[in-house]
Protein backbone atom coordinates (compact mmCIF):
# COMPACT_ATOMS: atom_id res chain seq x y z
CA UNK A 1 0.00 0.00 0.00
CA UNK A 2 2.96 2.24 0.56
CA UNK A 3 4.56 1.40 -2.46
CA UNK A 4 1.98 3.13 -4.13
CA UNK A 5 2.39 6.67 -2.05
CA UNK A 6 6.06 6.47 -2.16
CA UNK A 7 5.87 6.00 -6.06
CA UNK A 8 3.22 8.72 -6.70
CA UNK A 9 5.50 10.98 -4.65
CA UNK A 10 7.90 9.97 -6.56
CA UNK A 11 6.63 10.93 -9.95
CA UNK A 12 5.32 14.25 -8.94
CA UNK A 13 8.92 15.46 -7.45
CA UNK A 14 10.61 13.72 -10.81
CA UNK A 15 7.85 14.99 -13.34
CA UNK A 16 8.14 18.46 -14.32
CA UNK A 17 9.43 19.38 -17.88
CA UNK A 18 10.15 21.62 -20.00
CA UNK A 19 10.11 21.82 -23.54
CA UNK A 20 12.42 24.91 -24.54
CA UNK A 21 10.38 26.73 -27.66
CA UNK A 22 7.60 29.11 -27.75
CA UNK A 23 5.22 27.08 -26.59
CA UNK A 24 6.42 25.71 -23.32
CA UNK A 25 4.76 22.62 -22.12
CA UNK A 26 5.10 21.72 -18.07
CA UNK A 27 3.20 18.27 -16.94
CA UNK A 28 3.63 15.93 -14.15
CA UNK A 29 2.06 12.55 -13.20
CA UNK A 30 -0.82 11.48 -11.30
CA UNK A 31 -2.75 8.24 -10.31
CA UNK A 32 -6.03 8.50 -10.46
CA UNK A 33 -8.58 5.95 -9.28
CA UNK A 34 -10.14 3.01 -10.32
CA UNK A 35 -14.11 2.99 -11.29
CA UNK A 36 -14.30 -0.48 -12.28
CA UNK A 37 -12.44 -3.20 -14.33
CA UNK A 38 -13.59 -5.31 -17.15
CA UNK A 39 -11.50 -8.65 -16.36
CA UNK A 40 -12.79 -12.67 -16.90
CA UNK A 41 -13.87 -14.82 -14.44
CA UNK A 42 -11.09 -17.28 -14.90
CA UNK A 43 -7.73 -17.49 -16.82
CA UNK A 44 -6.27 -20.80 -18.41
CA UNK A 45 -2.27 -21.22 -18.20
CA UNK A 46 -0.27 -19.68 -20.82
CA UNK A 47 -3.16 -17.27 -22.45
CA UNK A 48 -3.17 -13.80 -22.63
CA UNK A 49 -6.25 -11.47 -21.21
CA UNK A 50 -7.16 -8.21 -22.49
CA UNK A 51 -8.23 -6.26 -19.13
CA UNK A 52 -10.25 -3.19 -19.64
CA UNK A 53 -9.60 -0.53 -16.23
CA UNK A 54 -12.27 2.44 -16.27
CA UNK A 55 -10.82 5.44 -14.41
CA UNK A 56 -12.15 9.07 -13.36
CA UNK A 57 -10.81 11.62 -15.51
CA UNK A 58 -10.96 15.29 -13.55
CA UNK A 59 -9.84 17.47 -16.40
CA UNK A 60 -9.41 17.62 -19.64
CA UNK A 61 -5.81 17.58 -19.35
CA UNK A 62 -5.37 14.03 -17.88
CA UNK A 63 -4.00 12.44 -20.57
CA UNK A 64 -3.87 8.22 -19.85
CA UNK A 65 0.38 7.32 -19.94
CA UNK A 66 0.86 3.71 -18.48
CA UNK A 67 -0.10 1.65 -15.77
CA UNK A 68 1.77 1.72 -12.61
CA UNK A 69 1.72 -2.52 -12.21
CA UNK A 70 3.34 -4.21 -8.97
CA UNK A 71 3.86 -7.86 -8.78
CA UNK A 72 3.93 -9.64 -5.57
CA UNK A 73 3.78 -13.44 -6.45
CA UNK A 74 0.34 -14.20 -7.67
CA UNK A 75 -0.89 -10.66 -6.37
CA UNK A 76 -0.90 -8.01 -8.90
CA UNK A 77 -1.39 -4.27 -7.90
CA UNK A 78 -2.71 -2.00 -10.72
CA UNK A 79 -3.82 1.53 -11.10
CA UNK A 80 -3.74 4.23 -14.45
CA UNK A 81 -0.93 6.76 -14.02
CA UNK A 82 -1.74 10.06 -16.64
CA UNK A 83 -0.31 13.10 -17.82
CA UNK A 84 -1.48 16.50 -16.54
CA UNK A 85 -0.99 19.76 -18.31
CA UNK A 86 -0.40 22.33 -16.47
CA UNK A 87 -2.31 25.23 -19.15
CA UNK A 88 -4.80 27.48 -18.47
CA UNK A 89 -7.49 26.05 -21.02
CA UNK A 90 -8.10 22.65 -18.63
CA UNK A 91 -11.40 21.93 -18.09
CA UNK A 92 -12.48 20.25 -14.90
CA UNK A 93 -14.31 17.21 -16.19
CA UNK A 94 -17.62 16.10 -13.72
CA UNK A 95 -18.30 12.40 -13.60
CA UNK A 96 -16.05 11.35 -16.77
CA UNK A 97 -14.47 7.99 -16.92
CA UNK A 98 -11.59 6.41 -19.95
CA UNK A 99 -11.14 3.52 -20.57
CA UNK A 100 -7.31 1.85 -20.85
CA UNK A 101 -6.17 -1.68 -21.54
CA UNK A 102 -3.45 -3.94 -20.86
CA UNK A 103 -2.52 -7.39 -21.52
CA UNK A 104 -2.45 -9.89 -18.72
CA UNK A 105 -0.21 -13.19 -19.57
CA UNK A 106 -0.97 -15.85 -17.52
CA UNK A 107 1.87 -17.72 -16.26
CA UNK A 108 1.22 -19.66 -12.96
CA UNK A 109 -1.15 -22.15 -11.58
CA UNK A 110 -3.44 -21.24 -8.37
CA UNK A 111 -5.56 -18.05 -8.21
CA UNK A 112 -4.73 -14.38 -9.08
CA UNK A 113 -5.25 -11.60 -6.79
CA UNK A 114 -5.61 -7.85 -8.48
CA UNK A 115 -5.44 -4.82 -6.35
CA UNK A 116 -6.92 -1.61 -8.20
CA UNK A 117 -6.41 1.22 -6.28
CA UNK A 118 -9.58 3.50 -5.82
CA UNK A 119 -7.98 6.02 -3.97
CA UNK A 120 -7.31 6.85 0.06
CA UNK A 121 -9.96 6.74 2.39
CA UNK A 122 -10.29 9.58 4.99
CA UNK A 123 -7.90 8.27 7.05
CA UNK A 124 -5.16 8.54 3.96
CA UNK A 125 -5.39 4.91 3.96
CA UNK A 126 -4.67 3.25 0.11
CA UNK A 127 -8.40 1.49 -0.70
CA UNK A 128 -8.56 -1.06 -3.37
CA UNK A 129 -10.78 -2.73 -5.52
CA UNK A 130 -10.07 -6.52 -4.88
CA UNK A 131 -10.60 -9.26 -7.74
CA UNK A 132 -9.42 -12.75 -7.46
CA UNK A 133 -9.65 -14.50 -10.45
CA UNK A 134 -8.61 -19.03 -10.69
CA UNK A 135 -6.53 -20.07 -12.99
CA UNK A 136 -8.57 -23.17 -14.44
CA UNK A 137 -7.43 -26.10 -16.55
């Protein structure tokens, strides 16, 4: 769980940038949480899974980048990491979700266990959507 505060800390002290032409363009990162997942009920040994995470988008200048993904043996900790723009023409978005995908390859026996992080609670504490999906023969 702290893995995932450490990192996003992480990115937003490593993430500014500039580009150095007329139009300068500062970003940084930032995880935003999990609505709901699109993953199978079970996964056979050796295939490969398309699974579909639906996130809240705030602004119009969260732009999806990559996943941050954390492996812990068969538990798998997964939430979208995007862009943001720092321009004065963002607008704040209200109730908008996107949709990214990854790839899951199935390479062990046993059940799977995937964390998507929904955000802290009011305590600051990580919260997680929790799926466990078998591996079947």
């Amino acid at each position: 769980m702290k893995k995932l505060f450490a990192l996003s800390l992480m990115l937003i002290f490593m993430s500014s940038c500039s580009l150095n032409d007329d139009n300068e363009a500062n970003y940084n990162f930032e995880i935003l949480p999990v609505a709901s997942v699109d993953i199978p009920s079970e996964f056979t040994l050796g295939e490969t899974y398309p699974i579909t995470v639906t996130y809240l988008k705030p602004t119009s200048c969260h732009v999806f980048k990559e996943f941050y993904y954390s492996k812990n043996l068969n538990e798998r900790t997964v939430a979208p990491i995007t862009l943001v723009y720092q321009n004065d023409n963002c607008q704040t978005l209200e109730n908008t979700t996107e949709e990214a995908t990854f790839n899951f390859i199935v390479t062990s026996n046993g059940s799977y266990v995937f964390k998507f992080w929904q955000g802290e609670d009011e305590a600051g504490e990580d919260q997680y959507l929790i799926i466990e999906v078998p591996v079947v023969e």
